[in-house]
PDB file of N, CA and C in Angstrom:
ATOM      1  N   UNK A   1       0.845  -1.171   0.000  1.00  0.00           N
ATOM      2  CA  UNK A   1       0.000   0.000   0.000  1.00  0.00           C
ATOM      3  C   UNK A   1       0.897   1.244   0.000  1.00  0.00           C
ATOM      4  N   UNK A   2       0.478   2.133  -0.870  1.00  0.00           N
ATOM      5  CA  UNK A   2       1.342   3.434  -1.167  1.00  0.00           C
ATOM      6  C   UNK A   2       0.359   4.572  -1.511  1.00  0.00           C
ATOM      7  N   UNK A   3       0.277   5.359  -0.228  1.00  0.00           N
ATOM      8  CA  UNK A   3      -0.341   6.547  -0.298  1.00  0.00           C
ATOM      9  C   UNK A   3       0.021   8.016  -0.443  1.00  0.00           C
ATOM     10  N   UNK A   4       1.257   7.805  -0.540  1.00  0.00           N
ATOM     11  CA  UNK A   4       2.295   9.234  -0.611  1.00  0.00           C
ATOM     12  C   UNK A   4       1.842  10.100  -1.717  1.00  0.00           C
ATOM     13  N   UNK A   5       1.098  10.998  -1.910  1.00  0.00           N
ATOM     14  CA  UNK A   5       0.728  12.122  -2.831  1.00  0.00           C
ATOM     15  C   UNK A   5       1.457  13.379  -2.429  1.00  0.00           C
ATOM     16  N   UNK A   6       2.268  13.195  -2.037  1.00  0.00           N
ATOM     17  CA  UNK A   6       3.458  14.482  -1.220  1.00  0.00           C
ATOM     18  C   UNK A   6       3.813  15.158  -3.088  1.00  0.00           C
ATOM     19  N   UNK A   7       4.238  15.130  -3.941  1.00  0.00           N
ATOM     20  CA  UNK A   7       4.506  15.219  -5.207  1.00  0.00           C
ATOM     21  C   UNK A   7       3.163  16.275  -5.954  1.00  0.00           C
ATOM     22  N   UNK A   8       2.167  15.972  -5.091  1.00  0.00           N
ATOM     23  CA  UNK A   8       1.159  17.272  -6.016  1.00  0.00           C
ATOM     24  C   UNK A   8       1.573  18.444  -5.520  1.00  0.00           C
ATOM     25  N   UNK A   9       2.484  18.059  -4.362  1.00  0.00           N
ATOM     26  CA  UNK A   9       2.939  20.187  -3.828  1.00  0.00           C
ATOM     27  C   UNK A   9       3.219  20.485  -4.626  1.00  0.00           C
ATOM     28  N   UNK A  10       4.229  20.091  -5.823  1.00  0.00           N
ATOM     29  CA  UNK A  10       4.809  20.883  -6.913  1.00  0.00           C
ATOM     30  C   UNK A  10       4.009  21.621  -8.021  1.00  0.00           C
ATOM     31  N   UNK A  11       2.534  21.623  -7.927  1.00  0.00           N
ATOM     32  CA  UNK A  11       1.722  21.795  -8.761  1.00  0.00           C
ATOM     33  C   UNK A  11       1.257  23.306  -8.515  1.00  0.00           C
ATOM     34  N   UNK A  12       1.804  23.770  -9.965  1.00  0.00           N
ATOM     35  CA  UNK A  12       1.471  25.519  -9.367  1.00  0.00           C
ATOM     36  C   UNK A  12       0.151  25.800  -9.127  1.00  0.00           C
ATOM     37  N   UNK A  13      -0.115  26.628  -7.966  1.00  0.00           N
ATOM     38  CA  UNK A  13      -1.236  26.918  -7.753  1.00  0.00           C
ATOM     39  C   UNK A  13      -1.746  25.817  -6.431  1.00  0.00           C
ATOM     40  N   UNK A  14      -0.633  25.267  -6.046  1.00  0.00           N
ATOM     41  CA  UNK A  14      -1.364  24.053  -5.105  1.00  0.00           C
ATOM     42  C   UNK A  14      -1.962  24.997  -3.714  1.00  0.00           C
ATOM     43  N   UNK A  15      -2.991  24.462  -3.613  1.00  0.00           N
ATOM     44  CA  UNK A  15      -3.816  25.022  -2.275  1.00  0.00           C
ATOM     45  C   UNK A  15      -3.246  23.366  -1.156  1.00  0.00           C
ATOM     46  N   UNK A  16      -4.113  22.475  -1.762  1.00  0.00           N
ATOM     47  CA  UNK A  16      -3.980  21.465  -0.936  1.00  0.00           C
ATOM     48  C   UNK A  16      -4.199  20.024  -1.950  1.00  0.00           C
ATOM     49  N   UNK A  17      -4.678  18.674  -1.148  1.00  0.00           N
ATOM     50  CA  UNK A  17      -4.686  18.005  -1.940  1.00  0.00           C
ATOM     51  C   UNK A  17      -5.249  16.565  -0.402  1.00  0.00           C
ATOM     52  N   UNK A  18      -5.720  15.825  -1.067  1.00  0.00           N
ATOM     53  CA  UNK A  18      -5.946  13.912  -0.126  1.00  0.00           C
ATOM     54  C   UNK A  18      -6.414  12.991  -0.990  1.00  0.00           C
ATOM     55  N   UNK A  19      -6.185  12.175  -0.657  1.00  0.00           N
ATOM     56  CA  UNK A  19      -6.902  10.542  -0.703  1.00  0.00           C
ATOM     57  C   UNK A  19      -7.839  10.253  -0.236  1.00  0.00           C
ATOM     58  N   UNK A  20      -8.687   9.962  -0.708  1.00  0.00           N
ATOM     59  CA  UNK A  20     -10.472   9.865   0.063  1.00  0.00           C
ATOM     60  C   UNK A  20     -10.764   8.721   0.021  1.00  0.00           C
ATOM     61  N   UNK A  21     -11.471   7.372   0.362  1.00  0.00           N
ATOM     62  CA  UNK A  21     -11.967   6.597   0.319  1.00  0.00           C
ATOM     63  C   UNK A  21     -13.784   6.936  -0.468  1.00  0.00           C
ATOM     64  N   UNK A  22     -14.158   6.701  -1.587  1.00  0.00           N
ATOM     65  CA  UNK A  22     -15.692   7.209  -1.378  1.00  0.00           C
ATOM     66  C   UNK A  22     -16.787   6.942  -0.878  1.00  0.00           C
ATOM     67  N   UNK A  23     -16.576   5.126  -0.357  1.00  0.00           N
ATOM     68  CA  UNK A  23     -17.322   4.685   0.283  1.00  0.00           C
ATOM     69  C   UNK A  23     -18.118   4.998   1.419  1.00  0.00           C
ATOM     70  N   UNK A  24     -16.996   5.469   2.428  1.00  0.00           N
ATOM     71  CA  UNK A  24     -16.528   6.084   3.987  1.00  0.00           C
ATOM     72  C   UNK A  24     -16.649   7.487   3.606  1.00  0.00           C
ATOM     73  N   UNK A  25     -16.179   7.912   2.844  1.00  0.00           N
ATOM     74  CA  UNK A  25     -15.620   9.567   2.731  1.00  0.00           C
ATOM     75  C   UNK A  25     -14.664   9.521   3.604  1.00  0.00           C
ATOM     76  N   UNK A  26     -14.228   9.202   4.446  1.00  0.00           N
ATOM     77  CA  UNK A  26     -12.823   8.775   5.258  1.00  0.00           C
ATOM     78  C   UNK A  26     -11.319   9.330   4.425  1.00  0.00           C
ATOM     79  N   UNK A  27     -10.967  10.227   4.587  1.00  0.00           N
ATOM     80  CA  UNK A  27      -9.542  10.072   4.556  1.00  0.00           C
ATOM     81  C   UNK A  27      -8.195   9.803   4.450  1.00  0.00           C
ATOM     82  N   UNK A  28      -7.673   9.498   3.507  1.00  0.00           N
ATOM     83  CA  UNK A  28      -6.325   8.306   3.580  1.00  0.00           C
ATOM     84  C   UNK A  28      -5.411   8.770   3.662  1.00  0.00           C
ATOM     85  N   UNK A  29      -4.953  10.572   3.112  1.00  0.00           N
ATOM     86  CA  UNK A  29      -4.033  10.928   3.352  1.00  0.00           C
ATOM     87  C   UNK A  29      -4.133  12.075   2.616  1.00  0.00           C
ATOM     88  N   UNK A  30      -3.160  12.731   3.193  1.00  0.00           N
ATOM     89  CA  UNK A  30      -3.104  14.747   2.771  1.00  0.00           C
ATOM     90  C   UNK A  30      -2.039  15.447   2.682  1.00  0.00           C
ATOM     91  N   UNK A  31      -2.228  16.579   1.999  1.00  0.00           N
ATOM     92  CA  UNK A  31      -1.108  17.555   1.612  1.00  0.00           C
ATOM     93  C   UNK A  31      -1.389  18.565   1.710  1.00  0.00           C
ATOM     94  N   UNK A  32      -0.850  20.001   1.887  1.00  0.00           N
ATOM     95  CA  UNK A  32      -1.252  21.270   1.872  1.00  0.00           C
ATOM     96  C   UNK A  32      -2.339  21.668   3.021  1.00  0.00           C
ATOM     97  N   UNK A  33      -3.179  22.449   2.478  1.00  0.00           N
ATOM     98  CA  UNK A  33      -4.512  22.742   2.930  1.00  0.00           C
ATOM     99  C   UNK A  33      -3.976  23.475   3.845  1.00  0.00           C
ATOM    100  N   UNK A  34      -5.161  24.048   4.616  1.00  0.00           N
ATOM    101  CA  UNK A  34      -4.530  25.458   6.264  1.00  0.00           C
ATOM    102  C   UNK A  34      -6.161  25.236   7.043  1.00  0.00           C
ATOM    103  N   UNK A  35      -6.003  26.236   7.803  1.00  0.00           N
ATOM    104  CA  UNK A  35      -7.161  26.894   8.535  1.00  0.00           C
ATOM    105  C   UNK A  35      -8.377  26.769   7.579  1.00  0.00           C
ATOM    106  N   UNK A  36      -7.637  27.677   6.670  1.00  0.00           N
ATOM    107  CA  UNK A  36      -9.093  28.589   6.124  1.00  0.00           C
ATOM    108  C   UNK A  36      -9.522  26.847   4.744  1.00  0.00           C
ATOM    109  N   UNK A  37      -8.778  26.206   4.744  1.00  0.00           N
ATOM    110  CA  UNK A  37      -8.780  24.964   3.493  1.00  0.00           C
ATOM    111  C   UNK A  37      -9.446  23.458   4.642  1.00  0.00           C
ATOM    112  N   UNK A  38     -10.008  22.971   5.158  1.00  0.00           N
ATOM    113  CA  UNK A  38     -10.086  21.791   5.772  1.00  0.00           C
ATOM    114  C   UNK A  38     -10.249  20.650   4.606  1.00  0.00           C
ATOM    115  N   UNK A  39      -9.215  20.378   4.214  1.00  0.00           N
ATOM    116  CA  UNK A  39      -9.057  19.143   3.205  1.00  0.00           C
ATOM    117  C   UNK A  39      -9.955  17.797   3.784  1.00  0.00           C
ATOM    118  N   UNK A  40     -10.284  17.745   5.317  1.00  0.00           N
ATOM    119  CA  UNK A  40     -11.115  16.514   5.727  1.00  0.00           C
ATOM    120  C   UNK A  40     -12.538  16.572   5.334  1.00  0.00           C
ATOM    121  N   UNK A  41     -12.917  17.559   5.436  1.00  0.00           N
ATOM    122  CA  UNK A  41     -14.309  18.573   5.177  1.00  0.00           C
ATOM    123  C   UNK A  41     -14.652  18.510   3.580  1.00  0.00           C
ATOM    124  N   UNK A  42     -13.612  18.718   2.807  1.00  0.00           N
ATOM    125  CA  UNK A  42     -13.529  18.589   1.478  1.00  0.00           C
ATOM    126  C   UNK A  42     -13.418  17.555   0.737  1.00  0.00           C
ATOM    127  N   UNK A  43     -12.669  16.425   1.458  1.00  0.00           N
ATOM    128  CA  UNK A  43     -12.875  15.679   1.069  1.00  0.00           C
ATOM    129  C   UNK A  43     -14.136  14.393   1.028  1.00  0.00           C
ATOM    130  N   UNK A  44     -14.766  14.600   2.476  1.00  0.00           N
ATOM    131  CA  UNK A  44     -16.191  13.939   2.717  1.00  0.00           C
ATOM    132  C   UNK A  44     -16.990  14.521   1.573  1.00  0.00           C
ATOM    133  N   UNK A  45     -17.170  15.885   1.392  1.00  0.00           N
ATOM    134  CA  UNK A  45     -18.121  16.535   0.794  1.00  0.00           C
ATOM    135  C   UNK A  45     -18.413  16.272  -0.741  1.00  0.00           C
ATOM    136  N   UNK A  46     -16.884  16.336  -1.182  1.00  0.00           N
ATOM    137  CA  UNK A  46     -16.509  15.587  -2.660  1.00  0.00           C
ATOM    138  C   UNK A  46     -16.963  14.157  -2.856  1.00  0.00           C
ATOM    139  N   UNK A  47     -16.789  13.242  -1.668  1.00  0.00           N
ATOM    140  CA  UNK A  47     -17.430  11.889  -1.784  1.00  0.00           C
ATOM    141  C   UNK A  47     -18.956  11.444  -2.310  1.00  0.00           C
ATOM    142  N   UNK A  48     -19.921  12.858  -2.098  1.00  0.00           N
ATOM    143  CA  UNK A  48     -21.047  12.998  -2.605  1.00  0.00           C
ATOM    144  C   UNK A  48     -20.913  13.439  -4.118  1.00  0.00           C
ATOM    145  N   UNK A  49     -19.473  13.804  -4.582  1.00  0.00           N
ATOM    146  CA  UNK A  49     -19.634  14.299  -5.766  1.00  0.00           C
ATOM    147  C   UNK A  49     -19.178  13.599  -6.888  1.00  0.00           C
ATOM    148  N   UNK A  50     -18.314  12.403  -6.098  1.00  0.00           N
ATOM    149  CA  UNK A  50     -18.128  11.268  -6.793  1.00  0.00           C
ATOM    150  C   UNK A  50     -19.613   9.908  -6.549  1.00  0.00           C
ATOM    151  N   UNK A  51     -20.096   9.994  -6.192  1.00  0.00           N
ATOM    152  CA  UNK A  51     -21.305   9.154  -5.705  1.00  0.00           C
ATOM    153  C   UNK A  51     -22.437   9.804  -6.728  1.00  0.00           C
ATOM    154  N   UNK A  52     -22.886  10.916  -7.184  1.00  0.00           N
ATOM    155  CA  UNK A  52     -24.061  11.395  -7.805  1.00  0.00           C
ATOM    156  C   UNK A  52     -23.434  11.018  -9.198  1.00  0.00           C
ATOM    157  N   UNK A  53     -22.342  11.694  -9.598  1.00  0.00           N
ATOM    158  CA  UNK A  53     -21.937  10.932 -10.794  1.00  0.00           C
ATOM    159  C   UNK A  53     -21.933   9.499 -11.309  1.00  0.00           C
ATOM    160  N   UNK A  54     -21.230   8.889 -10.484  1.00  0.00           N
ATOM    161  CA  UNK A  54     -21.887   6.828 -10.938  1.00  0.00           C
ATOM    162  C   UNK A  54     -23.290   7.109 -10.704  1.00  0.00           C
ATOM    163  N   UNK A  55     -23.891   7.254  -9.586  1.00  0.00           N
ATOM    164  CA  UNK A  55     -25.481   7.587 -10.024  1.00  0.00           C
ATOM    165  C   UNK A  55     -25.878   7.599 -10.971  1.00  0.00           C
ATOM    166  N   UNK A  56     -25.631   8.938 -11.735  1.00  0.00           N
ATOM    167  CA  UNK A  56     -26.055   9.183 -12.896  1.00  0.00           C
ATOM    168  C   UNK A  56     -25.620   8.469 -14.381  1.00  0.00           C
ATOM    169  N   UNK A  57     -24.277   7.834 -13.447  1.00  0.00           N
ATOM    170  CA  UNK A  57     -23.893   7.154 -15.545  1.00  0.00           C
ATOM    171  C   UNK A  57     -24.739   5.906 -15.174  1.00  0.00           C
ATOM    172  N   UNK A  58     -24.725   5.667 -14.026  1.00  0.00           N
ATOM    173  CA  UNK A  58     -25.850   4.232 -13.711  1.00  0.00           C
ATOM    174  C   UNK A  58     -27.305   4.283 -14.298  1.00  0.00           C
ATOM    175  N   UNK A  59     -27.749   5.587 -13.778  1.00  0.00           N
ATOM    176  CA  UNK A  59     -29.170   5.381 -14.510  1.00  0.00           C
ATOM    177  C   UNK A  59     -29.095   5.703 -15.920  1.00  0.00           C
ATOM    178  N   UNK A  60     -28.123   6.548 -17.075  1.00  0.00           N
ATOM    179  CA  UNK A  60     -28.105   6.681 -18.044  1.00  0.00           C
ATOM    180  C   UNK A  60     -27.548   5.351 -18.788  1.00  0.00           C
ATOM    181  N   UNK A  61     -27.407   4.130 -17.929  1.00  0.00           N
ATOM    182  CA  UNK A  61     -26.666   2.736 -18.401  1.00  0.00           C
ATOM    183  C   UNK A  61     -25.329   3.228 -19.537  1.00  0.00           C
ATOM    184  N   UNK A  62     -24.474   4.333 -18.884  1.00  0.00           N
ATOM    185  CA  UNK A  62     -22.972   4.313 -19.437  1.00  0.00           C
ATOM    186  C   UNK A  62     -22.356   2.849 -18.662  1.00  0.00           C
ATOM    187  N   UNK A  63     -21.705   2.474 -19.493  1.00  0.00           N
ATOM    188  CA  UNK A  63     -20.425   1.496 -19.136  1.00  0.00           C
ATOM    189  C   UNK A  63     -19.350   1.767 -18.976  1.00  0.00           C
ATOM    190  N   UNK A  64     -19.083   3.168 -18.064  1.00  0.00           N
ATOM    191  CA  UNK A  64     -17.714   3.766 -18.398  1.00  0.00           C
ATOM    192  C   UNK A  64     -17.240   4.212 -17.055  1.00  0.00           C
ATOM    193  N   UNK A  65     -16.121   4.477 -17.231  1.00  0.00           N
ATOM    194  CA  UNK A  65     -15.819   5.181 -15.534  1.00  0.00           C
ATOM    195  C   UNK A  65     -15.089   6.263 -15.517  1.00  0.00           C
ATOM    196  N   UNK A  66     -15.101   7.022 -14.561  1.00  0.00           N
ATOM    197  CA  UNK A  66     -14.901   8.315 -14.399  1.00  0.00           C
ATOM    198  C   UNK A  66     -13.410   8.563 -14.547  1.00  0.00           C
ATOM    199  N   UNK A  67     -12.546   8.975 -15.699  1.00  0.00           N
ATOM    200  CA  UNK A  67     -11.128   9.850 -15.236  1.00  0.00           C
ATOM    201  C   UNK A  67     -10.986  10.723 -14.218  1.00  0.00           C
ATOM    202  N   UNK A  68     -11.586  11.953 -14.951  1.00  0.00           N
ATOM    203  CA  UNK A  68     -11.636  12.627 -13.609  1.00  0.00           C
ATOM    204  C   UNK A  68     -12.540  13.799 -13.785  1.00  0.00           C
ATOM    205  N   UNK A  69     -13.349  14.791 -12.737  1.00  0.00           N
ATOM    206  CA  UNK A  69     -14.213  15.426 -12.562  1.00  0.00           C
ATOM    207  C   UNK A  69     -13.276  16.627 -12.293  1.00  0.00           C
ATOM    208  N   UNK A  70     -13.596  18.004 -13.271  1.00  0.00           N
ATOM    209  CA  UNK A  70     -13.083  19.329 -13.327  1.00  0.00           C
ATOM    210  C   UNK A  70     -14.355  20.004 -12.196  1.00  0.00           C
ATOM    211  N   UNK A  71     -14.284  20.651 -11.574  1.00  0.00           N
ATOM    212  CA  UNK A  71     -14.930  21.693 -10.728  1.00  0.00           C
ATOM    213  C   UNK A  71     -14.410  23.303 -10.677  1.00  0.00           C
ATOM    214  N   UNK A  72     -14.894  24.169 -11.415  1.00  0.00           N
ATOM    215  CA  UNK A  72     -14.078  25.588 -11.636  1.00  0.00           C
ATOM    216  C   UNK A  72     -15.139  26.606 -11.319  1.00  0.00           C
ATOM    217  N   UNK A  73     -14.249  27.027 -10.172  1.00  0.00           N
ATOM    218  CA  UNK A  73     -14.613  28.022  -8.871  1.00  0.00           C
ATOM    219  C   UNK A  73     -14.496  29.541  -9.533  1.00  0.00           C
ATOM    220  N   UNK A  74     -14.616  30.700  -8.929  1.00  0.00           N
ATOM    221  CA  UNK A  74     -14.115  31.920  -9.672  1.00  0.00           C
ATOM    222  C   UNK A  74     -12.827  32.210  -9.774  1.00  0.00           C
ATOM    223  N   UNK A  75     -12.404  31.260  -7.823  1.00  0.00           N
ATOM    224  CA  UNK A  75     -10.478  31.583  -8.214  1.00  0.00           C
ATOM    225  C   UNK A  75      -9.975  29.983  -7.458  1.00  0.00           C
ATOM    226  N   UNK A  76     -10.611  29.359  -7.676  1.00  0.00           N
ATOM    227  CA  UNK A  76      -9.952  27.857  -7.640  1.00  0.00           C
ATOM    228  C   UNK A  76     -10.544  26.552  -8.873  1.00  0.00           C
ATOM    229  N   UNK A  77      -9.594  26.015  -8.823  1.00  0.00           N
ATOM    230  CA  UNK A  77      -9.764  24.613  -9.552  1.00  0.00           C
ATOM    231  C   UNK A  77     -10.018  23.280  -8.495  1.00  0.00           C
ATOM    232  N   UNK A  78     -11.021  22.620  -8.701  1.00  0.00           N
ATOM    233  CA  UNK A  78     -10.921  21.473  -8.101  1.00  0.00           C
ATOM    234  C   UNK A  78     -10.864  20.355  -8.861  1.00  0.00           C
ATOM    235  N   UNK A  79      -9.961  19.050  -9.160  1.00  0.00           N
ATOM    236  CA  UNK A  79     -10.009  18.277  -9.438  1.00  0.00           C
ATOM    237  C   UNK A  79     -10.681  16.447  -8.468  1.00  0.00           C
ATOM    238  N   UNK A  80     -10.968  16.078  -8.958  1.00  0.00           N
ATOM    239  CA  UNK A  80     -11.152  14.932  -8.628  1.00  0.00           C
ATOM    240  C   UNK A  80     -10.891  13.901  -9.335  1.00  0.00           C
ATOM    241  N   UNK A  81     -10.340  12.657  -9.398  1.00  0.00           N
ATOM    242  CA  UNK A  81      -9.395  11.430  -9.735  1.00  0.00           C
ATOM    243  C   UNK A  81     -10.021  10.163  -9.411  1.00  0.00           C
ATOM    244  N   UNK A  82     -10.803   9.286  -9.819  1.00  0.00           N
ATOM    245  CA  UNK A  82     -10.521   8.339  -8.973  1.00  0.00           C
ATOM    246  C   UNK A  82      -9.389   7.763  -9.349  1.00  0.00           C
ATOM    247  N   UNK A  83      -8.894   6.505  -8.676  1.00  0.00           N
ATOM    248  CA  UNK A  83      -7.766   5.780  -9.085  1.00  0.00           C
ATOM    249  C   UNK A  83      -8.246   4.873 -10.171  1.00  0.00           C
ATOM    250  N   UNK A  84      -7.296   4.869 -10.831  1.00  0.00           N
ATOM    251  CA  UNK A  84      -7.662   3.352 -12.000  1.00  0.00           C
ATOM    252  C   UNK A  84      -7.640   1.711 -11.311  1.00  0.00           C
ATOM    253  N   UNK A  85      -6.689   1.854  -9.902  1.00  0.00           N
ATOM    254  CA  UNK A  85      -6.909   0.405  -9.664  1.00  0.00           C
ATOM    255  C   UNK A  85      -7.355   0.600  -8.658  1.00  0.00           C
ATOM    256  N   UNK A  86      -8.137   1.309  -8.069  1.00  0.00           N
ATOM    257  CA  UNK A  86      -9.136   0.880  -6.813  1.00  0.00           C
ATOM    258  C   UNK A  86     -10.442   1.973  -7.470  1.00  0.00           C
ATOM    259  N   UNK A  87     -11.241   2.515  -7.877  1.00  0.00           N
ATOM    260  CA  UNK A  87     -11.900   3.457  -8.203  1.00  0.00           C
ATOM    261  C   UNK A  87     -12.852   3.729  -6.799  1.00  0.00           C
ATOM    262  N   UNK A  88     -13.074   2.996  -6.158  1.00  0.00           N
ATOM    263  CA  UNK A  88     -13.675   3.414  -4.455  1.00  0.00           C
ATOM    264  C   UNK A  88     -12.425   4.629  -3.916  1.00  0.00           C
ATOM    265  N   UNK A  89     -11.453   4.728  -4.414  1.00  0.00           N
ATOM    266  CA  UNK A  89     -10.489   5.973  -3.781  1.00  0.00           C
ATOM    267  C   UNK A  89     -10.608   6.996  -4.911  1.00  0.00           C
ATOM    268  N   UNK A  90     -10.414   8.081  -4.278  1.00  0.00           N
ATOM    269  CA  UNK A  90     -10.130   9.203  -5.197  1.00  0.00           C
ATOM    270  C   UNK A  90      -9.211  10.246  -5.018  1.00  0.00           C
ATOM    271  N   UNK A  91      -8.624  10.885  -5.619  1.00  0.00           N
ATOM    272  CA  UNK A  91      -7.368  12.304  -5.395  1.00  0.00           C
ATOM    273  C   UNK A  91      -8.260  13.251  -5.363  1.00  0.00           C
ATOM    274  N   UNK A  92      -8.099  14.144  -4.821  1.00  0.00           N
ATOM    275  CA  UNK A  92      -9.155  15.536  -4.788  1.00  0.00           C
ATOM    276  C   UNK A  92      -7.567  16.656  -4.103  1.00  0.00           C
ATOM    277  N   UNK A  93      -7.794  17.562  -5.532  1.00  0.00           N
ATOM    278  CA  UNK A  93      -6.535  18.277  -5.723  1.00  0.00           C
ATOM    279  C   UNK A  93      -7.761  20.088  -5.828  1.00  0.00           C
ATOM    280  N   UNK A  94      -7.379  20.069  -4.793  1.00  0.00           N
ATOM    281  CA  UNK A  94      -7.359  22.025  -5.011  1.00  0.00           C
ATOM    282  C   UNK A  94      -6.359  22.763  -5.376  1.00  0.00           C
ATOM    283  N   UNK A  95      -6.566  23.983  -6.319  1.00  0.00           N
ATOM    284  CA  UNK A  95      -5.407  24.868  -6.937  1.00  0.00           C
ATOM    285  C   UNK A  95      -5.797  26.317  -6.742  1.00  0.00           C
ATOM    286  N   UNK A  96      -5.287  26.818  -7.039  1.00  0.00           N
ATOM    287  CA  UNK A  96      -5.364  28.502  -7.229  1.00  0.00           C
ATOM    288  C   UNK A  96      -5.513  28.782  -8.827  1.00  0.00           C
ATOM    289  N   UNK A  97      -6.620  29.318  -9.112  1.00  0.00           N
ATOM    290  CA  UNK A  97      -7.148  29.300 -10.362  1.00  0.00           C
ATOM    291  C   UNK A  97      -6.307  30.126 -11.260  1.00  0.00           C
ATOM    292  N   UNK A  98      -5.462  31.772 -10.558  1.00  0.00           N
ATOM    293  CA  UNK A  98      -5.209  32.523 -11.005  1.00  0.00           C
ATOM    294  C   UNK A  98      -3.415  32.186 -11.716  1.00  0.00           C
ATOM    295  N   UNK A  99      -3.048  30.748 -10.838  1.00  0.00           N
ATOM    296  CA  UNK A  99      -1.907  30.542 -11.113  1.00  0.00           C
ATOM    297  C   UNK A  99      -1.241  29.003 -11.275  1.00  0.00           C
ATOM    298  N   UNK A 100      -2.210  28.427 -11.320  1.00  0.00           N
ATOM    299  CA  UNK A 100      -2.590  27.362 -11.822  1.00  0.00           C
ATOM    300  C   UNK A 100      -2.554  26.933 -13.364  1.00  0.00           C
ATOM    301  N   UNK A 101      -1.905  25.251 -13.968  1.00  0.00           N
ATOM    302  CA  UNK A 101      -1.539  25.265 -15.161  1.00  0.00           C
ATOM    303  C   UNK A 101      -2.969  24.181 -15.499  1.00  0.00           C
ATOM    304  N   UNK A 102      -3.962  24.358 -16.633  1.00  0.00           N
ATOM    305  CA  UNK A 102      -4.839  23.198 -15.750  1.00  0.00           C
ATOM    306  C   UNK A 102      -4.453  22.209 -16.813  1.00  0.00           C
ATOM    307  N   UNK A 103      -4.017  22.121 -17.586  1.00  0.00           N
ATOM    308  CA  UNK A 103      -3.465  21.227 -18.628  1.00  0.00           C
ATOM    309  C   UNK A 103      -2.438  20.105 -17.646  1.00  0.00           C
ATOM    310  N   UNK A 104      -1.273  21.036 -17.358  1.00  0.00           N
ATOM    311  CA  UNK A 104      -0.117  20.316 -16.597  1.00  0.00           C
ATOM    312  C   UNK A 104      -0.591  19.644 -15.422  1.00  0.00           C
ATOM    313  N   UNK A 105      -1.425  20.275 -14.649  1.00  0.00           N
ATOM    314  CA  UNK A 105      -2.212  20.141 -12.986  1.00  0.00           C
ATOM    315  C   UNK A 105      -2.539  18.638 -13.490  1.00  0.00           C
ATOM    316  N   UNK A 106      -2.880  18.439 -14.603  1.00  0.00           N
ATOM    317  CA  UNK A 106      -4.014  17.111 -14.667  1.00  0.00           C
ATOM    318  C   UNK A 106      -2.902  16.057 -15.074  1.00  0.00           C
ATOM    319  N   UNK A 107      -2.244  16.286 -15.730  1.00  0.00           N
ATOM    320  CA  UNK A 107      -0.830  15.606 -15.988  1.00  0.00           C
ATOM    321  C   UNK A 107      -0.435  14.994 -14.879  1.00  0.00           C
ATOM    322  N   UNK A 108       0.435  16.327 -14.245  1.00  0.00           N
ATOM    323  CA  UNK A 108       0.504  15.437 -12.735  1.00  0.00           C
ATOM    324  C   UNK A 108      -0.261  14.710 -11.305  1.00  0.00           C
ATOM    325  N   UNK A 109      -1.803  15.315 -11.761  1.00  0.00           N
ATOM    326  CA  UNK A 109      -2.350  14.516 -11.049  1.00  0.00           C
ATOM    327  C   UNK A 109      -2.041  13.020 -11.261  1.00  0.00           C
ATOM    328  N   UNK A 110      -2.300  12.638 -12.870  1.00  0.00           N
ATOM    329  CA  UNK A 110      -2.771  11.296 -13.421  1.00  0.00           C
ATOM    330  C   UNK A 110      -1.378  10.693 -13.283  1.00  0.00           C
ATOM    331  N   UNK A 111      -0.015  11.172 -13.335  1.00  0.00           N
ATOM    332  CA  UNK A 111       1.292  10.870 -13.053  1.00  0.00           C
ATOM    333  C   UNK A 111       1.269  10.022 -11.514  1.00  0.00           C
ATOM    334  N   UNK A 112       1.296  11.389 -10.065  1.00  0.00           N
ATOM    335  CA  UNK A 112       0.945  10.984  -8.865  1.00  0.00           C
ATOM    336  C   UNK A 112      -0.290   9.515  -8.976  1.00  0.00           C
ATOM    337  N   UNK A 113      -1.430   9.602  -9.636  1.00  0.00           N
ATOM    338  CA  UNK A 113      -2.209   8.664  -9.216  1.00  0.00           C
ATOM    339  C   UNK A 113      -1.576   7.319  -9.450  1.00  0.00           C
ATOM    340  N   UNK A 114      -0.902   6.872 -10.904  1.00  0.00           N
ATOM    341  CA  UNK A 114      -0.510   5.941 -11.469  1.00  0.00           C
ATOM    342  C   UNK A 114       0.585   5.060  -9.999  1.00  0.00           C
ATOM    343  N   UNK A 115       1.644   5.780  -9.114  1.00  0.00           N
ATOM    344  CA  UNK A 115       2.355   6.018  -8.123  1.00  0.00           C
ATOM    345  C   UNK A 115       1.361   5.070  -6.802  1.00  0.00           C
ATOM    346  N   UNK A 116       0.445   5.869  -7.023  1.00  0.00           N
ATOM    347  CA  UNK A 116      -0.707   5.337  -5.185  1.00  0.00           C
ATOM    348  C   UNK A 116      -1.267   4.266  -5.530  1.00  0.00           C
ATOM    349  N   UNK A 117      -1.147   3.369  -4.642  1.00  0.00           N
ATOM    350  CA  UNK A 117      -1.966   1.537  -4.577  1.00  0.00           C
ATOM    351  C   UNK A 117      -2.204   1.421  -3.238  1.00  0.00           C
ATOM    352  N   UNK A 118      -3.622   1.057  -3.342  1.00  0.00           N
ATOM    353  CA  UNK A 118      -4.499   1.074  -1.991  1.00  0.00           C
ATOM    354  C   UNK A 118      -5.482  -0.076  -2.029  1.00  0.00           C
TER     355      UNK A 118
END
């Protein structure tokens, strides 16, 4: 098991970043974030946002699964990831919109994810 996402700090614009379980919304592990950022908070909350989506490709009978979910704030980016080999986990990467690369951001998300086995 390898949860180290320490490697999205390098991502300009990084606010913060974790590992979520979506099942639980539980936690697996974190980076960044402060006071004013509660990455635990964010990440439960996102667990509903990975959950309405299979929802919905469920009732539209897609056969497909999620890369990843863009969320664009007025001055942040949120990404969401699940993993390719567990898809019950997910990366949930906050950025700073104003300085933020979102091309590269997603690069290295999908880089870091390839890295984590859970």
């Amino acid at each position: 098991m390898s949860t180290d996402i320490s490697a999205l700090n390098n991502i300009a614009g990084f606010i913060g970043a974790c590992l979520v379980d979506s099942e639980s919304g539980l936690m697996l592990a974190s980076e960044g974030g402060s006071a004013r950022f509660d990455l635990e908070a964010a990440g439960a909350a996102n667990t509903e946002v990975v959950r309405a989506k299979n929802a919905a490709m469920a009732a539209l009978n897609l056969k497909d699964a999620i890369e990843d979910i863009l969320i664009t704030l007025g001055t942040q980016y949120h990404l969401i990831r699940p993993l390719a080999s567990n898809p019950a986990i997910f990366m949930y990467v906050a950025l700073e919109k104003k300085s933020a690369n979102l091309g590269m951001a997603r690069l290295a998300v999908k880089t870091v994810e390839s890295s984590v086995s859970v």
